[in-house]
PDB file of N, CA and C in Angstrom:
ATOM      1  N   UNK A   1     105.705 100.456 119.859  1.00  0.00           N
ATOM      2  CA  UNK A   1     105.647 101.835 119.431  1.00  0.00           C
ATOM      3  C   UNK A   1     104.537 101.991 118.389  1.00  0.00           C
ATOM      4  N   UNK A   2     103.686 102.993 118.450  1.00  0.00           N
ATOM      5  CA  UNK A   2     102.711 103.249 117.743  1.00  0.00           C
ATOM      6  C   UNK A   2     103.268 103.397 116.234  1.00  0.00           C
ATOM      7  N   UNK A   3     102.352 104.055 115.096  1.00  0.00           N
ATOM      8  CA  UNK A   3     102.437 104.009 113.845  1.00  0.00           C
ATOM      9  C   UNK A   3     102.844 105.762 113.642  1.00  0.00           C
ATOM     10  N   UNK A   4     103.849 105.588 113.882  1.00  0.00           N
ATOM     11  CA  UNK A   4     104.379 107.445 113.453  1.00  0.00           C
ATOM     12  C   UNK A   4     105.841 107.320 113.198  1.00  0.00           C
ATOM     13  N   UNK A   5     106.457 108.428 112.176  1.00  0.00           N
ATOM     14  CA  UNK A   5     107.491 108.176 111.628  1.00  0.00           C
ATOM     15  C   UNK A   5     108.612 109.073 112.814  1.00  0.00           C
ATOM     16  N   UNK A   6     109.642 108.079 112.945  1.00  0.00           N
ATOM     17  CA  UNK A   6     110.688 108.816 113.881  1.00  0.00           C
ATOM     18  C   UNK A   6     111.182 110.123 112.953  1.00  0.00           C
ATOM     19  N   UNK A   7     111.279 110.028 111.764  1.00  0.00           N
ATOM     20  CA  UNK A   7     111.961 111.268 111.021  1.00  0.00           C
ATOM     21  C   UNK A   7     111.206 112.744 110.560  1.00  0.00           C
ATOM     22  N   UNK A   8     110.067 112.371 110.369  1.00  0.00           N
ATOM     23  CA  UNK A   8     109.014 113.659 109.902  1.00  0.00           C
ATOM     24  C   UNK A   8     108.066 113.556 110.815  1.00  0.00           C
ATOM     25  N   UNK A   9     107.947 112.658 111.746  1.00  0.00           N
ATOM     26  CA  UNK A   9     106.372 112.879 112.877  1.00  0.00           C
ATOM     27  C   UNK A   9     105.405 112.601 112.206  1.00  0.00           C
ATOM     28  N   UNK A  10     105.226 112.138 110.969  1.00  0.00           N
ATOM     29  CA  UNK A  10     103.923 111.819 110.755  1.00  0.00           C
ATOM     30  C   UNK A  10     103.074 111.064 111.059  1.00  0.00           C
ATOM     31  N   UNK A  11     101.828 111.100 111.268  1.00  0.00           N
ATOM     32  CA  UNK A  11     101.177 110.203 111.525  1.00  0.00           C
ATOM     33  C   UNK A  11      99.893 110.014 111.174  1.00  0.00           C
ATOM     34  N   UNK A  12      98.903 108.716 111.702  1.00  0.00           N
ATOM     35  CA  UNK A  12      97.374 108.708 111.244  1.00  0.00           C
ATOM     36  C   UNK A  12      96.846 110.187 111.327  1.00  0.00           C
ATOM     37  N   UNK A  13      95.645 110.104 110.334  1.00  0.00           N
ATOM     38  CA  UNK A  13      94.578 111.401 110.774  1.00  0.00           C
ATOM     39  C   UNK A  13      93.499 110.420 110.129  1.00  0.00           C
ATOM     40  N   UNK A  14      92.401 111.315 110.355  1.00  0.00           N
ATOM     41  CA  UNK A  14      91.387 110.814 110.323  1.00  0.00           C
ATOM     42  C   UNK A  14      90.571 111.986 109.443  1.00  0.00           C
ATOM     43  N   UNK A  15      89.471 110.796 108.544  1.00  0.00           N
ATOM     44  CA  UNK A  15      89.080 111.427 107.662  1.00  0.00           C
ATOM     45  C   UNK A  15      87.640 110.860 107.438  1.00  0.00           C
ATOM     46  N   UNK A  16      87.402 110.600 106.003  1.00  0.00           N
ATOM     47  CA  UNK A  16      86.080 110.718 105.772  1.00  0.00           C
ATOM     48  C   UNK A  16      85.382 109.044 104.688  1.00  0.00           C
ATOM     49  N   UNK A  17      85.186 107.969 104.980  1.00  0.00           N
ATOM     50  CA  UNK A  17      84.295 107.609 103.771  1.00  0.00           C
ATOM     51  C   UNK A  17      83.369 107.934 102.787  1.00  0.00           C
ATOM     52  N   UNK A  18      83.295 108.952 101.339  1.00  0.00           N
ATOM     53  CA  UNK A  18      81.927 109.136 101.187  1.00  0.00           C
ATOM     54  C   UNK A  18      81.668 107.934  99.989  1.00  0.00           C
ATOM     55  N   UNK A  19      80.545 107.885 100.153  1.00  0.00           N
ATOM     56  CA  UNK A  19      79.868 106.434  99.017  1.00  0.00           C
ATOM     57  C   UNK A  19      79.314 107.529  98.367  1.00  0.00           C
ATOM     58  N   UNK A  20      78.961 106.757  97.098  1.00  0.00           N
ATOM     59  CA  UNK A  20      78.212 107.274  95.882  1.00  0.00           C
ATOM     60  C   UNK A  20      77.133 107.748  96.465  1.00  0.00           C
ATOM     61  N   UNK A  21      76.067 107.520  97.406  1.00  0.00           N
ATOM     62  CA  UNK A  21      75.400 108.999  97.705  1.00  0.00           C
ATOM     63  C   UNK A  21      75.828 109.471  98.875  1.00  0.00           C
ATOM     64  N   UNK A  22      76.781 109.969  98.712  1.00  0.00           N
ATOM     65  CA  UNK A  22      77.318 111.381  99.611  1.00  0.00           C
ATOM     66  C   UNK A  22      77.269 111.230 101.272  1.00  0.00           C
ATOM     67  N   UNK A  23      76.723 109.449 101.523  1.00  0.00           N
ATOM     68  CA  UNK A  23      77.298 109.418 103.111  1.00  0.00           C
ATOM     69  C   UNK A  23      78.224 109.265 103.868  1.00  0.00           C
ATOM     70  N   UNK A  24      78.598 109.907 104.704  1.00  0.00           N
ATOM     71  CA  UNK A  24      80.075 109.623 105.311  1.00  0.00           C
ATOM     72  C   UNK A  24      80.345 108.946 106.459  1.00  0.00           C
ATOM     73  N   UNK A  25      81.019 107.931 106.339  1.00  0.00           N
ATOM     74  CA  UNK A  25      81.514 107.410 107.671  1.00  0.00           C
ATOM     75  C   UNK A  25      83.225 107.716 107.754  1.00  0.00           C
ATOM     76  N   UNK A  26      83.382 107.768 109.283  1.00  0.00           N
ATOM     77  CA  UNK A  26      84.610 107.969 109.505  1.00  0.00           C
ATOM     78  C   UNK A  26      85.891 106.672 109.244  1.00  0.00           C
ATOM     79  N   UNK A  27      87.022 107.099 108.783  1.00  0.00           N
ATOM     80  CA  UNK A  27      88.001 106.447 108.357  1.00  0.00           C
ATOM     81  C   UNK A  27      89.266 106.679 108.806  1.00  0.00           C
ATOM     82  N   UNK A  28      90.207 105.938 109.059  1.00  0.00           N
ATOM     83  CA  UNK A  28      91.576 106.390 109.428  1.00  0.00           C
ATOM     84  C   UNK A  28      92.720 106.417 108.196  1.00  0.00           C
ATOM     85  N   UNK A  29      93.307 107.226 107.900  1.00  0.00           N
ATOM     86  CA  UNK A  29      94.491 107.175 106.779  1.00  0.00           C
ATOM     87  C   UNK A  29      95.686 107.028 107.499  1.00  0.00           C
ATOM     88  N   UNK A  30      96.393 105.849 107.385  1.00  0.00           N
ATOM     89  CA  UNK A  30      97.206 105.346 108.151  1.00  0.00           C
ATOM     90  C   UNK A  30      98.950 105.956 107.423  1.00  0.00           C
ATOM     91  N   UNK A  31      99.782 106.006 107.817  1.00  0.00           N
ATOM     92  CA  UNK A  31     101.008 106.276 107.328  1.00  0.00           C
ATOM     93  C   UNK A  31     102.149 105.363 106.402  1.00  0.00           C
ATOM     94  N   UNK A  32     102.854 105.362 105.486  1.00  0.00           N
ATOM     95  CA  UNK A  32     103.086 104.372 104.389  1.00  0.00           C
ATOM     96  C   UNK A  32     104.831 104.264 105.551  1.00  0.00           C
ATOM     97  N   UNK A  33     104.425 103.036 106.517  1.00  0.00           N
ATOM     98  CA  UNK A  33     105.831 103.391 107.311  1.00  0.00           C
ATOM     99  C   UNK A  33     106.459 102.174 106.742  1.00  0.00           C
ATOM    100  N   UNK A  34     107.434 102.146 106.991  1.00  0.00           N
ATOM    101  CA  UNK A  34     108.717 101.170 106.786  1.00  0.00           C
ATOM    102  C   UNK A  34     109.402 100.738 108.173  1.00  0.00           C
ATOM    103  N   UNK A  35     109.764  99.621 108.243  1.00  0.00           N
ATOM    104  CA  UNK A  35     110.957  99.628 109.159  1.00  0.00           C
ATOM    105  C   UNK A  35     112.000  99.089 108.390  1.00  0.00           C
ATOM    106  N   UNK A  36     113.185 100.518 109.018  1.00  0.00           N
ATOM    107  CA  UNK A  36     114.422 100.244 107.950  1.00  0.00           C
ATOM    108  C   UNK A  36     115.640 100.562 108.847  1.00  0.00           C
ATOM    109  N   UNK A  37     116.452  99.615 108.188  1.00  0.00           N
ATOM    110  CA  UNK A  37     118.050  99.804 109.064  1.00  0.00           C
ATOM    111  C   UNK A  37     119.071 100.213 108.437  1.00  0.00           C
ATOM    112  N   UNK A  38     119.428 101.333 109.318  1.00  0.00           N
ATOM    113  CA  UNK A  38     120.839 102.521 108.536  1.00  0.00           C
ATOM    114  C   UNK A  38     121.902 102.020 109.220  1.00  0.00           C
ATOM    115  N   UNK A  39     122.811 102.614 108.844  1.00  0.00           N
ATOM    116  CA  UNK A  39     124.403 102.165 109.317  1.00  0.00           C
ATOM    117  C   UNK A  39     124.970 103.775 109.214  1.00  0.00           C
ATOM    118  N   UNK A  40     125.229 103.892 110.427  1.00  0.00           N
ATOM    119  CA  UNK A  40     125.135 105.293 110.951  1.00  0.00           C
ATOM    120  C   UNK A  40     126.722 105.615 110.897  1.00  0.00           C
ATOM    121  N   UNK A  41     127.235 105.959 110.023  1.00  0.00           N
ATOM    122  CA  UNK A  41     128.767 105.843 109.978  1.00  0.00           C
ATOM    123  C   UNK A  41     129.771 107.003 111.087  1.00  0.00           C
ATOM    124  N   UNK A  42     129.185 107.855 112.083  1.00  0.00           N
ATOM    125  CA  UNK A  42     129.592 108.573 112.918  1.00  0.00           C
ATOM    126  C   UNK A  42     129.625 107.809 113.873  1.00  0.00           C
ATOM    127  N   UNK A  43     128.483 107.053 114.413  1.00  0.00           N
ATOM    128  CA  UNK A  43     128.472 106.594 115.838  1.00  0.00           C
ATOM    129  C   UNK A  43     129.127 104.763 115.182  1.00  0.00           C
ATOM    130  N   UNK A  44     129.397 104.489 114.170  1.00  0.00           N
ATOM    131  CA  UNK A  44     129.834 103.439 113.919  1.00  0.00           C
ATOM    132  C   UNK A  44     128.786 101.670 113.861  1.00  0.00           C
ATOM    133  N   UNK A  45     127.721 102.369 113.799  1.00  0.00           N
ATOM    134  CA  UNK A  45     126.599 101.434 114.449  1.00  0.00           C
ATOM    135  C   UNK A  45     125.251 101.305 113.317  1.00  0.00           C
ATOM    136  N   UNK A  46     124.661 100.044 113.782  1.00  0.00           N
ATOM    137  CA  UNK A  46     123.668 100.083 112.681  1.00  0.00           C
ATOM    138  C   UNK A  46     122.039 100.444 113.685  1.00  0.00           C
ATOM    139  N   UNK A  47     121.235 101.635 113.110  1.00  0.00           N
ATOM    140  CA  UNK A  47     120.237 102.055 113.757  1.00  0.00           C
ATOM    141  C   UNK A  47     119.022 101.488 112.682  1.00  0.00           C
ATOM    142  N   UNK A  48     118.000 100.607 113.497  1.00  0.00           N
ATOM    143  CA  UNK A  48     116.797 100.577 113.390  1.00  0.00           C
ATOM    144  C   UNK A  48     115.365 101.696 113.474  1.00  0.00           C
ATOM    145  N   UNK A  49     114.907 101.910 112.199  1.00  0.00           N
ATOM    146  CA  UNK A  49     114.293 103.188 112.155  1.00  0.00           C
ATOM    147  C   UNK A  49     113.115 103.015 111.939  1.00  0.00           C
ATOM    148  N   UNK A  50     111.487 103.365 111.862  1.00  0.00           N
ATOM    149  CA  UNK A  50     110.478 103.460 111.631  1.00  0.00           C
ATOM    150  C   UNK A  50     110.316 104.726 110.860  1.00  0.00           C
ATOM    151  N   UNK A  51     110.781 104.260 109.521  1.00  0.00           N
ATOM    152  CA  UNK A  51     110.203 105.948 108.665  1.00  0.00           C
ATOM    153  C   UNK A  51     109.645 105.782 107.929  1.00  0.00           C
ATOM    154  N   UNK A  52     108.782 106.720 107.297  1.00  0.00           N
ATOM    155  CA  UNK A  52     107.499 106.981 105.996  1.00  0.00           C
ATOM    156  C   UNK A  52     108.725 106.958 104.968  1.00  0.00           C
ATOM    157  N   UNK A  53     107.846 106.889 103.556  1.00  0.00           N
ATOM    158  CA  UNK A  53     108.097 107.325 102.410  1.00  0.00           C
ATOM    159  C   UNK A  53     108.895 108.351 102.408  1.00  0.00           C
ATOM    160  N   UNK A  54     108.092 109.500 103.073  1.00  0.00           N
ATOM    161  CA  UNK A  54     109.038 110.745 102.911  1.00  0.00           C
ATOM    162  C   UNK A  54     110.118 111.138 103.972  1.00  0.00           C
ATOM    163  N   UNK A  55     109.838 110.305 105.087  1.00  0.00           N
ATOM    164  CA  UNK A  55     111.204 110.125 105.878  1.00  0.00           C
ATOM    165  C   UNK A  55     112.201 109.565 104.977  1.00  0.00           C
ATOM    166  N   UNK A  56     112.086 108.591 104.619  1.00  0.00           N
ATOM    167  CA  UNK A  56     113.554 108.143 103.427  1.00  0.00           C
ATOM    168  C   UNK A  56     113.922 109.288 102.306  1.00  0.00           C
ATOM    169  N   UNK A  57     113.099 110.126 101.779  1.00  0.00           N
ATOM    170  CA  UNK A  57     113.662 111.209 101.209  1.00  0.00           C
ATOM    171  C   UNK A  57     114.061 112.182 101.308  1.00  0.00           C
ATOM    172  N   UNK A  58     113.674 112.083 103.350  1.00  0.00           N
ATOM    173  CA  UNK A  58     114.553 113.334 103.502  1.00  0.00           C
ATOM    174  C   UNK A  58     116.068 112.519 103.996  1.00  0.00           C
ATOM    175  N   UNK A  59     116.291 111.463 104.391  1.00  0.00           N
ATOM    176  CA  UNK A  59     117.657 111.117 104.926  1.00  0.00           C
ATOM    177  C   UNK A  59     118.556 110.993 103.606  1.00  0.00           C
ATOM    178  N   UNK A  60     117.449 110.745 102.148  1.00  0.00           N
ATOM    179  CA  UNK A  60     118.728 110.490 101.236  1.00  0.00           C
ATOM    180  C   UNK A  60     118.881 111.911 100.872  1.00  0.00           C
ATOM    181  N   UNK A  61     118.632 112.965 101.131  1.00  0.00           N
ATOM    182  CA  UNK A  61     118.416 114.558 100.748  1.00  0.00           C
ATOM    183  C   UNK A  61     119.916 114.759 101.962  1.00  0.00           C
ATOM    184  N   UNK A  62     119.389 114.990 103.045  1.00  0.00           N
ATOM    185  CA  UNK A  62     120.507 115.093 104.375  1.00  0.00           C
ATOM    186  C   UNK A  62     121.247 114.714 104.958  1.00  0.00           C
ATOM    187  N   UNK A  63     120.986 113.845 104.967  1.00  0.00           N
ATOM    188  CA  UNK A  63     121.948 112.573 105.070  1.00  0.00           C
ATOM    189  C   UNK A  63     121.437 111.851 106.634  1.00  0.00           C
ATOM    190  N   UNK A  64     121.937 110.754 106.848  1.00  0.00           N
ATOM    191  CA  UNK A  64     121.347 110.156 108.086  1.00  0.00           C
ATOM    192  C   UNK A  64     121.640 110.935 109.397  1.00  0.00           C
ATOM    193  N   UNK A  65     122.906 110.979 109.564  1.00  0.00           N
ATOM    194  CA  UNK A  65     122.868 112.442 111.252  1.00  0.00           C
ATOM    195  C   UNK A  65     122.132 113.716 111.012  1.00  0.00           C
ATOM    196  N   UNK A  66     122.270 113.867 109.979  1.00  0.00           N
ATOM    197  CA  UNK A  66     121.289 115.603 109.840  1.00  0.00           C
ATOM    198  C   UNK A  66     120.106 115.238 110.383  1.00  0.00           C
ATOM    199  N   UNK A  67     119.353 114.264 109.502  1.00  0.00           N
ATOM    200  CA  UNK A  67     118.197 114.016 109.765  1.00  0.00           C
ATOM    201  C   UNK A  67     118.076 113.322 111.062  1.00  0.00           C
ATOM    202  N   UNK A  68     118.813 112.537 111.832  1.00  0.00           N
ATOM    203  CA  UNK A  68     118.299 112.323 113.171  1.00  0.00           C
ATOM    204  C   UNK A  68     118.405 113.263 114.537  1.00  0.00           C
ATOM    205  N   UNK A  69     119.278 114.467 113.969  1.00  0.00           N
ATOM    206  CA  UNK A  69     120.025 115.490 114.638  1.00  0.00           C
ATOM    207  C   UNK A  69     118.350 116.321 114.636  1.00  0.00           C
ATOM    208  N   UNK A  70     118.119 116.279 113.125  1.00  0.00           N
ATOM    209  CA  UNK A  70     116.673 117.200 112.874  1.00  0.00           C
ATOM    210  C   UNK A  70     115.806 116.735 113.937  1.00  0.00           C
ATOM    211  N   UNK A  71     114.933 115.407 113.866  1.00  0.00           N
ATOM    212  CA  UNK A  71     114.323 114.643 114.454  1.00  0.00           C
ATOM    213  C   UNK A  71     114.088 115.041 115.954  1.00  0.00           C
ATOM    214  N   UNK A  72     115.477 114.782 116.314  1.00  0.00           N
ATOM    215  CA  UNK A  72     116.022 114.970 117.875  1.00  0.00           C
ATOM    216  C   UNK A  72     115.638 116.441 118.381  1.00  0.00           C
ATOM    217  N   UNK A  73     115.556 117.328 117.818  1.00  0.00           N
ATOM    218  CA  UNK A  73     115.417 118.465 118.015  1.00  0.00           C
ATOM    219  C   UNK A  73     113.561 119.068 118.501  1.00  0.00           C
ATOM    220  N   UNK A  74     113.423 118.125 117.279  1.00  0.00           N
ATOM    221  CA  UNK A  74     111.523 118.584 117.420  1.00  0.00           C
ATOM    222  C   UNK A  74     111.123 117.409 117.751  1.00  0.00           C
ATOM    223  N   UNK A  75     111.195 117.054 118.530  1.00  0.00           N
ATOM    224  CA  UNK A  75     111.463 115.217 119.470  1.00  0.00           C
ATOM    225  C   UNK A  75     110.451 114.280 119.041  1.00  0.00           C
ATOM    226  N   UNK A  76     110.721 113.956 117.706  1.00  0.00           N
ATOM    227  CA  UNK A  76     110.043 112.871 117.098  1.00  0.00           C
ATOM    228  C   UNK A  76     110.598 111.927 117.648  1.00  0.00           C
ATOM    229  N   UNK A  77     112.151 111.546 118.143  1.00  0.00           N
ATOM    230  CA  UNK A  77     112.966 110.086 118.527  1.00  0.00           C
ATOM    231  C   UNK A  77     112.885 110.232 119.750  1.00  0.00           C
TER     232      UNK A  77
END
């Protein structure tokens, strides 16, 4: 599976190198992902996740089904 977060969709973009005189080469800004394992206390099970930084702040905000319920919806999973 590529480098994108199952919880917020984020992913690479692409951007810019500039050096001290102002030339640019192209660069990729990659995503700060994690792989992390929840214990999903509805389905009774432990789920393996690929989330960013700010994927973990939204599951500790919503809690883990909200947020995979969210996910599921705008089909990041």
């Amino acid at each position: 599976m590529s480098k994108i977060c199952q919880i917020t969709g984020k992913k690479a973009v692409i951007g810019n190198n500039v050096s001290h005189s102002k030339r640019r080469t192209k660069r990729k800004f990659d995503v700060n992902l994690f792989t992390k394992k929840f214990y999903w206390v509805e389905q009774d099970c432990w789920v393996s996740l690929k989330v960013s930084a700010n994927g973990l702040r939204v599951i500790n905000k919503l809690g883990l089904d909200a947020a995979i319920k969210r996910a599921a919806e705008k089909g990041y999973l």
